[in-house]
C-alpha atoms as a PDB file:
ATOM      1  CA  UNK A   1     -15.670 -51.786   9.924  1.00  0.00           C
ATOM      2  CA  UNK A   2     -14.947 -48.250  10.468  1.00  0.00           C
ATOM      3  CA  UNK A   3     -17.893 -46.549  12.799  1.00  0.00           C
ATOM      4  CA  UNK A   4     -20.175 -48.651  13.968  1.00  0.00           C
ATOM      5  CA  UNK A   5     -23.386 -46.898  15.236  1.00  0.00           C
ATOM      6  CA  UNK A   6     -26.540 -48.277  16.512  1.00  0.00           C
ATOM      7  CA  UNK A   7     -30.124 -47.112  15.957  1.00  0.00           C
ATOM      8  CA  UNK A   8     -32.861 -48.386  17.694  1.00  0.00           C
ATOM      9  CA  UNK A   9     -36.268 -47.617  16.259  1.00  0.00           C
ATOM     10  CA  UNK A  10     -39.741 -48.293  16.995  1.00  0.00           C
ATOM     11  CA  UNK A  11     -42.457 -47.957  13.297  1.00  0.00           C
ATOM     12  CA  UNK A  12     -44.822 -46.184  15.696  1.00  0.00           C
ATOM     13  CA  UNK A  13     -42.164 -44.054  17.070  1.00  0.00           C
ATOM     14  CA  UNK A  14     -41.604 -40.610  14.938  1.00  0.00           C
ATOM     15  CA  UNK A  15     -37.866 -40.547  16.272  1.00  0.00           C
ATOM     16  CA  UNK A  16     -34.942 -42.896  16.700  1.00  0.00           C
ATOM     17  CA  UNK A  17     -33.021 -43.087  19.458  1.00  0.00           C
ATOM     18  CA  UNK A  18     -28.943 -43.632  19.051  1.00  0.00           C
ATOM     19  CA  UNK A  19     -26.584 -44.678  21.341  1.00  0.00           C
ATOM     20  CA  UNK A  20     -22.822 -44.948  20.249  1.00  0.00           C
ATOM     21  CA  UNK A  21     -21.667 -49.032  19.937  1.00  0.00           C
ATOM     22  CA  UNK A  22     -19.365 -50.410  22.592  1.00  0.00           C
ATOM     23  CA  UNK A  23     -16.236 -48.236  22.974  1.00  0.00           C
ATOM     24  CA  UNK A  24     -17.168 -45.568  20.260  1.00  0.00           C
ATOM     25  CA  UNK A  25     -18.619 -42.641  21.998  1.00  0.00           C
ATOM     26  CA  UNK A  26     -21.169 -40.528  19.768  1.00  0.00           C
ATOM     27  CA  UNK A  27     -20.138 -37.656  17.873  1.00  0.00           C
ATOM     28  CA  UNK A  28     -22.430 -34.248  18.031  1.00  0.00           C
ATOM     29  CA  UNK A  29     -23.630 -33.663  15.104  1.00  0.00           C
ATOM     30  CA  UNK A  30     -22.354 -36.954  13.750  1.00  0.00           C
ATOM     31  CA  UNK A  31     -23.608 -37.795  10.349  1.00  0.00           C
ATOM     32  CA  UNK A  32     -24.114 -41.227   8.514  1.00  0.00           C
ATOM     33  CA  UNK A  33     -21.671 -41.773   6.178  1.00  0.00           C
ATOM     34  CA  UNK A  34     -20.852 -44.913   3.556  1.00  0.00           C
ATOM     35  CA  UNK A  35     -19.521 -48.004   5.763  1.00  0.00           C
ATOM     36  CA  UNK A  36     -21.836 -46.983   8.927  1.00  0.00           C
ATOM     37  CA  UNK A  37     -23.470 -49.719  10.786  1.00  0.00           C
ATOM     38  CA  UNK A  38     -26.973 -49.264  11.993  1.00  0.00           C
ATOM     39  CA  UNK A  39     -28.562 -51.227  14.058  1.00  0.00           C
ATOM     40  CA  UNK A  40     -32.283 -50.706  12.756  1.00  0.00           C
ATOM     41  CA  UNK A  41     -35.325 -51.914  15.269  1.00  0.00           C
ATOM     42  CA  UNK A  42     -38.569 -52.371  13.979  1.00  0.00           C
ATOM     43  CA  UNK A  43     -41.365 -53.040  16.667  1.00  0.00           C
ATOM     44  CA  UNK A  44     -43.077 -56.660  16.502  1.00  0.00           C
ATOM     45  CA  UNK A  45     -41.159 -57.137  13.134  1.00  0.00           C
ATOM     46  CA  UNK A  46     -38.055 -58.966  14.607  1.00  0.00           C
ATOM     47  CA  UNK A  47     -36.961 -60.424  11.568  1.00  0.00           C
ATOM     48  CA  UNK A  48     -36.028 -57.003  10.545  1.00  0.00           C
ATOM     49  CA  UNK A  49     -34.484 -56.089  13.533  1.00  0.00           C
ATOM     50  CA  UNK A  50     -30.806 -56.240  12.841  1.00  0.00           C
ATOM     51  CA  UNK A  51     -27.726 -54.209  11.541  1.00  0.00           C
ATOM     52  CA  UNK A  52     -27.725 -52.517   7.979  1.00  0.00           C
ATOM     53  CA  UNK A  53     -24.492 -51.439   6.448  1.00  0.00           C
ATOM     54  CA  UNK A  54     -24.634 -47.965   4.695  1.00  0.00           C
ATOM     55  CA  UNK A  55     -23.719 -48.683   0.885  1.00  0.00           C
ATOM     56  CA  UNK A  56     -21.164 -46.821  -0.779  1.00  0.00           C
ATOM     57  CA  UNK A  57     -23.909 -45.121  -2.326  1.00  0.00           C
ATOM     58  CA  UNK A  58     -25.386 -44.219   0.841  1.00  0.00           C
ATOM     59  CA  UNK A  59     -28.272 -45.576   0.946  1.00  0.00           C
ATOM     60  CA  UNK A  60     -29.634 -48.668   3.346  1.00  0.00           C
ATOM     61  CA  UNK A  61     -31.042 -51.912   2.064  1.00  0.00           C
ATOM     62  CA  UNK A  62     -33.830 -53.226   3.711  1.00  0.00           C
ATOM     63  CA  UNK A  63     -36.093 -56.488   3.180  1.00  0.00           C
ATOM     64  CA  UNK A  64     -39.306 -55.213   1.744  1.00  0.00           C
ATOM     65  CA  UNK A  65     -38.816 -51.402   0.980  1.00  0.00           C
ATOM     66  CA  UNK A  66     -36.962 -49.873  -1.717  1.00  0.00           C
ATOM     67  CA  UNK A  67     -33.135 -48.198  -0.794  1.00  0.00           C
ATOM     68  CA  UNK A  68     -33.386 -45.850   1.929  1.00  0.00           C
ATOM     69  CA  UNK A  69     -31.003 -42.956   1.155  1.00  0.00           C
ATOM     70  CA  UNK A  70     -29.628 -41.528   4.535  1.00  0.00           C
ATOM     71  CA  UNK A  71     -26.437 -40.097   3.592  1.00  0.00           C
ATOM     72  CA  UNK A  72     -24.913 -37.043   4.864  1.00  0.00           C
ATOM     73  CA  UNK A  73     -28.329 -37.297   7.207  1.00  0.00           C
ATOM     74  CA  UNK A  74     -27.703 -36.900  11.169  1.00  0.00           C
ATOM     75  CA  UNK A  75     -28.474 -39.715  13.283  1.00  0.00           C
ATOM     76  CA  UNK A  76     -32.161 -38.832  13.987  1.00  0.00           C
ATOM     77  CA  UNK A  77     -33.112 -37.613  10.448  1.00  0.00           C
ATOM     78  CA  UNK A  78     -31.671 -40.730   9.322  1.00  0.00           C
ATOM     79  CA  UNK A  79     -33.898 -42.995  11.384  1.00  0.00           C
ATOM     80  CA  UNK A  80     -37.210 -40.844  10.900  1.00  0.00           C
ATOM     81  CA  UNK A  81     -36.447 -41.184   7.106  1.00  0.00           C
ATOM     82  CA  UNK A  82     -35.990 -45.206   7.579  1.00  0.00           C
ATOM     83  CA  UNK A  83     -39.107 -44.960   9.736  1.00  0.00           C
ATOM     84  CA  UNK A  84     -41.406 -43.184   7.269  1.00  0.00           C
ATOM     85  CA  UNK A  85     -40.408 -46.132   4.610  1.00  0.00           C
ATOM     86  CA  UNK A  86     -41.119 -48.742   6.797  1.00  0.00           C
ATOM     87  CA  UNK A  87     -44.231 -47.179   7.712  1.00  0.00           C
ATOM     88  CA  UNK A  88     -45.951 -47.214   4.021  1.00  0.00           C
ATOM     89  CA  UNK A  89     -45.405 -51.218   3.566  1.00  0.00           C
ATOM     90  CA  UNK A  90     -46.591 -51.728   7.787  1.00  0.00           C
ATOM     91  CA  UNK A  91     -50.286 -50.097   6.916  1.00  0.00           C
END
């Protein structure tokens, strides 16, 4: 895989916090591209706490919620946009 980045990410949280994987340190201004790992937390929901692969298309495949398209989004818009989707099936 070619740039694997991980996300953590709380549903009550209005941000996500990204640290660069083992040995890749994080690019300013970095943005998501196809191929991109995230690792994608979701608070007291562990069985959807685990690494997504971006699709070619862009877009992140979750259990439960339609595609996420993040794309071309920087790290934080990326998992703000994952956390608003998550946040319409958690109500």
């Amino acid at each position: 895989m070619r740039n694997a980045r991980h996300c953590a990410m709380g549903i009550l949280a209005l941000f996500a916090l990204c640290t660069a994987a083992a040995g890749v340190p994080p690019e300013s201004g970095a943005k998501v591209r196809p191929g991109d790992l995230l690792y994608v937390e979701v608070y007291r929901v562990p069985e959807m706490s685990r690494a997504y692969l971006v699709g070619e298309d862009g877009a992140v495949r979750m259990p439960y919620i339609p595609p996420v398209a993040v794309g071309g989004m920087d790290e934080a818009t990326a998992g703000s946009t994952i956390s608003k989707a998550l946040e319409k099936i958690m109500r």
